[in-house]
Protein backbone atom coordinates (compact mmCIF):
# COMPACT_ATOMS: atom_id res chain seq x y z
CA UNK A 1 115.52 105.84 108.01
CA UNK A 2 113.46 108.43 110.14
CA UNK A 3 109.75 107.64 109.58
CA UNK A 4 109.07 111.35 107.83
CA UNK A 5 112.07 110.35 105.08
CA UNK A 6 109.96 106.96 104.86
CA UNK A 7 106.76 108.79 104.09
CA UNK A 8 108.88 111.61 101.65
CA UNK A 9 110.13 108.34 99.98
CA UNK A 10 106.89 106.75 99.64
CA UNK A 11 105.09 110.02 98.19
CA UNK A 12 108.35 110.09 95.68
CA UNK A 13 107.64 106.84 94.60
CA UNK A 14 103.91 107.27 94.41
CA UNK A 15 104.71 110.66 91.97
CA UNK A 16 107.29 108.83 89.77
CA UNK A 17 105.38 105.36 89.45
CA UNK A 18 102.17 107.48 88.63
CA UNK A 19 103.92 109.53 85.87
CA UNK A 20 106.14 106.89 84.35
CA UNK A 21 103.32 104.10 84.27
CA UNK A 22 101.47 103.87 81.34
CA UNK A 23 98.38 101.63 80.90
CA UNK A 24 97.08 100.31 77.30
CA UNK A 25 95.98 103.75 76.49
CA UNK A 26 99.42 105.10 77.32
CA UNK A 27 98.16 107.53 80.01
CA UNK A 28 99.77 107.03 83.64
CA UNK A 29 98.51 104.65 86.19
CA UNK A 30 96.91 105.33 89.45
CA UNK A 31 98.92 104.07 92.55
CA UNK A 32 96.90 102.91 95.02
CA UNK A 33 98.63 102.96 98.13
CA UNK A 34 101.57 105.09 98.07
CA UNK A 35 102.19 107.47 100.31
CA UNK A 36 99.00 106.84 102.25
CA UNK A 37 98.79 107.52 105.82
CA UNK A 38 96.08 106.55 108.46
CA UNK A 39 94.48 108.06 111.87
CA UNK A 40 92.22 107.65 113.71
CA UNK A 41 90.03 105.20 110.47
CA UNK A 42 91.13 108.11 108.48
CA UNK A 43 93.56 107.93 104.91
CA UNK A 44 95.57 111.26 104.29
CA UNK A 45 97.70 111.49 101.44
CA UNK A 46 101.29 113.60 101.07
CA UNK A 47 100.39 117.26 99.80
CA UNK A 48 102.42 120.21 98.40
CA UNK A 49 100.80 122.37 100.35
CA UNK A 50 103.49 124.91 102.12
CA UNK A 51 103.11 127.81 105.04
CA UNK A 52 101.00 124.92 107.53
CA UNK A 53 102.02 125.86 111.66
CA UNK A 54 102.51 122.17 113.35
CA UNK A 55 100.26 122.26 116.44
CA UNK A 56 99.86 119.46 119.29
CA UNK A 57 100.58 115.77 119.03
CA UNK A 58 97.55 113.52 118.40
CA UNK A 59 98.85 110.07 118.89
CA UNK A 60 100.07 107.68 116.29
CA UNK A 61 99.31 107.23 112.62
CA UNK A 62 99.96 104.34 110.29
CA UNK A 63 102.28 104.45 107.69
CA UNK A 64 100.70 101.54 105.20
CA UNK A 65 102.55 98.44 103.81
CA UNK A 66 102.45 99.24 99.69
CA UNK A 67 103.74 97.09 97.02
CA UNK A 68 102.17 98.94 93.86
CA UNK A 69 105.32 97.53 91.94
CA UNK A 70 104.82 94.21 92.34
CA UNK A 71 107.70 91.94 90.67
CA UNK A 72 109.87 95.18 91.88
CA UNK A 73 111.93 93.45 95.10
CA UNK A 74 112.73 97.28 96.17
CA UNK A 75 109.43 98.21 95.37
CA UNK A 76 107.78 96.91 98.85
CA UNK A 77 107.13 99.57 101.83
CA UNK A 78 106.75 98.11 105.37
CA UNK A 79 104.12 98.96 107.49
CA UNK A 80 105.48 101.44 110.06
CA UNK A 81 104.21 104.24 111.99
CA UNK A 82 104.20 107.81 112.70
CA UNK A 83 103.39 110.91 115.26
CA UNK A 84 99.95 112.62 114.18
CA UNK A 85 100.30 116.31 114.69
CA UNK A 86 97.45 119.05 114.15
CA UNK A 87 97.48 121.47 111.82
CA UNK A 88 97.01 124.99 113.68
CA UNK A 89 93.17 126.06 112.38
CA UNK A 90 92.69 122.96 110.53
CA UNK A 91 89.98 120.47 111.66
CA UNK A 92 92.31 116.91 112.16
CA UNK A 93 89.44 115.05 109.73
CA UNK A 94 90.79 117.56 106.71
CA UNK A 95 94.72 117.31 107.25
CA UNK A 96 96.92 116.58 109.66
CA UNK A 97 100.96 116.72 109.84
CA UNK A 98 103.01 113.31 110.30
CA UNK A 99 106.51 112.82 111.07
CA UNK A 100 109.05 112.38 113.48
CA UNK A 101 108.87 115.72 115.40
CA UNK A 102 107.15 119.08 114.67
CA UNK A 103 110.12 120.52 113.35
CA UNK A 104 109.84 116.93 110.64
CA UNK A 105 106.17 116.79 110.24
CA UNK A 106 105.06 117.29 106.26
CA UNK A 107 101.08 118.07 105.54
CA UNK A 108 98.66 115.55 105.10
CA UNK A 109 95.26 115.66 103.42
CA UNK A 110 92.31 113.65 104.03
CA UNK A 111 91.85 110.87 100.88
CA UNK A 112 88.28 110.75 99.93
């Protein structure tokens, strides 16, 4: 599995384990790791943000081990990693783009 389907995977899971999980009031339960993505001591987070233009490489990000299902043996993501791209007119500690090429990358933004 390329590392960008990894990352598409993970944000999947972190939208359909946050809208399916209810806690004692019934409402759905934050995932905490997800789909999260780190560079350079940053976290970035899958967007659905479209119409982005992948600029130059950055160096590597880190795709981070998750297990927000635990008891769920397919629930557990690896730790892997990633190319860091800029985002053309987009200051790196906002968003950046992550994936296996340019043509691959999907947007990132920062986590505060």
């Amino acid at each position: 599995m390329t590392t960008a389907r990894l990352v598409m995977t993970v944000a999947m899971l972190a939208v359909v384990v946050g809208c399916s999980s209810g806690g004692p009031s019934g409402g759905g339960a934050a995932v905490s790791c997800a789909g999260v993505v780190t560079f350079e001591n940053r976290d970035y987070l899958p967007t659905e943000k479209t119409g982005f233009t992948v600029g130059e490489r950055l160096g590597t990000a880190t795709i981070a081990e998750c297990d927000d299902t635990p008891g769920d043996p397919g629930g557990t993501i690896a730790e892997g990693t990633t190319d860091a791209y800029a985002i053309d007119g987009v200051d790196p500690a906002e968003a950046i783009a992550v994936g296996d090429s340019p043509g691959e990358a999907i947007l990132m933004d920062i986590h505060r």
